[in-house]
Protein backbone atom coordinates (compact mmCIF):
# COMPACT_ATOMS: atom_id res chain seq x y z
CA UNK A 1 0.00 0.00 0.00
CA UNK A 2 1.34 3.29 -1.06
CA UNK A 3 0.16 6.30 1.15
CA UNK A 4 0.96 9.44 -0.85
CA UNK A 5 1.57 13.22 0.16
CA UNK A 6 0.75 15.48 -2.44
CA UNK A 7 0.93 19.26 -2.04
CA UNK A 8 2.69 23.09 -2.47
CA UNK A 9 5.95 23.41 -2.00
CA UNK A 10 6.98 24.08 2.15
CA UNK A 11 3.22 22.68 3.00
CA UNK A 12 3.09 20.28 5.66
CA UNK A 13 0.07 17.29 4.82
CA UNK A 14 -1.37 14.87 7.17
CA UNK A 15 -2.33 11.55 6.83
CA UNK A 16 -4.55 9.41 9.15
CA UNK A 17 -4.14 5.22 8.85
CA UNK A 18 -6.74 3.35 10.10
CA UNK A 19 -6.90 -0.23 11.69
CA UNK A 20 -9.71 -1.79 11.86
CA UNK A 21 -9.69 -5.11 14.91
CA UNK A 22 -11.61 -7.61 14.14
CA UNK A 23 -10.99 -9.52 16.70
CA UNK A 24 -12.04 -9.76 20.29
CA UNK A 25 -8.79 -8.53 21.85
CA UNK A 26 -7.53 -5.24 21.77
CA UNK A 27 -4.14 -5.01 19.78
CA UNK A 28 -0.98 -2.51 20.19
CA UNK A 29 1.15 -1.52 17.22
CA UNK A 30 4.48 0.60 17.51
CA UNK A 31 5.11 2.38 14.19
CA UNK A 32 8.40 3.46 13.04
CA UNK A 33 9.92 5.51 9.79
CA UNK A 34 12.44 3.56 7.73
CA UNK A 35 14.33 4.90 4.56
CA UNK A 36 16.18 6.86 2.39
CA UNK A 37 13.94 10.12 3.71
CA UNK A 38 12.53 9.04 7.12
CA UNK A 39 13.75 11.90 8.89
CA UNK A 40 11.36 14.06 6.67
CA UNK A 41 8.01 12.29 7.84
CA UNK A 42 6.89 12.34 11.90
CA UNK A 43 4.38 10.90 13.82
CA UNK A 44 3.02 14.23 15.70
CA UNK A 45 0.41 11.72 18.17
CA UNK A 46 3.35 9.24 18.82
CA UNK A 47 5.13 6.22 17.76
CA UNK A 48 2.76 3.81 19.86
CA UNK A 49 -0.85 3.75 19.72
CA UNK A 50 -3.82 0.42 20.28
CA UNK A 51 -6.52 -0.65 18.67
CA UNK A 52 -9.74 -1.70 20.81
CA UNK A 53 -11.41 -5.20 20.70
CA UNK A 54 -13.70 -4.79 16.94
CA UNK A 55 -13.12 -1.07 16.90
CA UNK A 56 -10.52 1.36 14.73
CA UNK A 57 -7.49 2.54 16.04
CA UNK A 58 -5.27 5.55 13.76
CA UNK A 59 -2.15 6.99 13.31
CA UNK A 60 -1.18 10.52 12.20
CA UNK A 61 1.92 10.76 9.92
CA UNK A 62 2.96 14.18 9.24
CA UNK A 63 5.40 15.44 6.12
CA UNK A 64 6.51 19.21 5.28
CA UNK A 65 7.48 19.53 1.56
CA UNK A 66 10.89 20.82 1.80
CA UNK A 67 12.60 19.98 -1.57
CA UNK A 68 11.67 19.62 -4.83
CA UNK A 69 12.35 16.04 -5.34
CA UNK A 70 10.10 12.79 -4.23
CA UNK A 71 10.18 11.45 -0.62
CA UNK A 72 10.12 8.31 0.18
CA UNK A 73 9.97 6.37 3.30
CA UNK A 74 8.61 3.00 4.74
CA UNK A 75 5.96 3.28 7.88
CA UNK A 76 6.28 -0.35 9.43
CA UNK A 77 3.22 -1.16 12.31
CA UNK A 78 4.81 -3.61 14.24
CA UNK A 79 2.57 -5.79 16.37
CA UNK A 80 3.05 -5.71 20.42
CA UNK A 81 1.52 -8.56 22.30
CA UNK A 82 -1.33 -7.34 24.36
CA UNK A 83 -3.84 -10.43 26.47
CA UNK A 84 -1.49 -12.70 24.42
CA UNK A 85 -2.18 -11.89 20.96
CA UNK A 86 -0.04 -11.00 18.23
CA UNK A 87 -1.18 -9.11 15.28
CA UNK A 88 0.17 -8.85 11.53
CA UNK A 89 3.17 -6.54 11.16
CA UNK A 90 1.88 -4.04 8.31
CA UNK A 91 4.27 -1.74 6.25
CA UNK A 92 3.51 1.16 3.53
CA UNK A 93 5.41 3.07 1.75
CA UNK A 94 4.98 6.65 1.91
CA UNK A 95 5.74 9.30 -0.47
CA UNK A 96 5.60 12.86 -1.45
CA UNK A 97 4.76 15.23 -4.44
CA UNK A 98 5.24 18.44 -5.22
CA UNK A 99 1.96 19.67 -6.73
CA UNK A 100 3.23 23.15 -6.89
CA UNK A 101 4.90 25.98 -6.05
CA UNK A 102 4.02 29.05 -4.40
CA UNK A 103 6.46 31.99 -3.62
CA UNK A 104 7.06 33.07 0.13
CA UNK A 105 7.56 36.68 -0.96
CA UNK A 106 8.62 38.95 -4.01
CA UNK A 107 11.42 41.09 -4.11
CA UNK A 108 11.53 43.93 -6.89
CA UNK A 109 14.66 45.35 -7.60
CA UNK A 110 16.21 47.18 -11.01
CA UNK A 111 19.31 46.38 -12.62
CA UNK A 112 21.35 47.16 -15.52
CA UNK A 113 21.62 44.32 -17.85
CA UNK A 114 24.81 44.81 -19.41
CA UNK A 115 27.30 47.43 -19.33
CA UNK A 116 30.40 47.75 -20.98
């Protein structure tokens, strides 16, 4: 699963995963940013959250669009035993695109274009 984060230039977008627990047991994931550009991406709520016996659990991950070029990262969910049960590690990948650009200011200044 690819989660992508698409905006202006120096915009920062949030994303929300959901879980959904099927089960009958309330499961605990730890997530953690792997790759080339993990240091880009955060988790703003945390790197641990649970999930509640046949309810949704989420996870924020936050990216600011700092360069020009694509992110990419991995988010891994990695499964902490809670009651004794062990859920499915899950990974996406995660990345960014510049949809465009918007200036932070204008400067007007007045030059000579050549002179001999």
């Amino acid at each position: 699963n690819t989660i992508e984060f698409a905006g202006a230039l120096h915009a920062t977008v949030v994303k929300q995963v959901r879980l959904k627990n099927p089960s009958n047991n309330t499961l605990a994931y730890t997530a953690l940013l792997v790759g080339r550009d993990a240091g880009d991406f955060s988790l703003p709520k945390g790197s641990t959250f649970t999930v509640p016996a046949m309810k949704q659990g989420s996870v924020n991950v936050e990216f600011t669009i700092r360069f020009l070029h694509p992110a990419e990262a991995v988010l891994l969910l990695i499964s902490n035993k809670v009651d004794g049960l062990n859920g499915a590690t899950l990974t996406f990948s995660l990345k960014s695109e510049v949809k465009s650009i918007e200036p932070l200011g204008m400067i007007r200044c007045r030059s000579p274009c050549y002179e001999l």
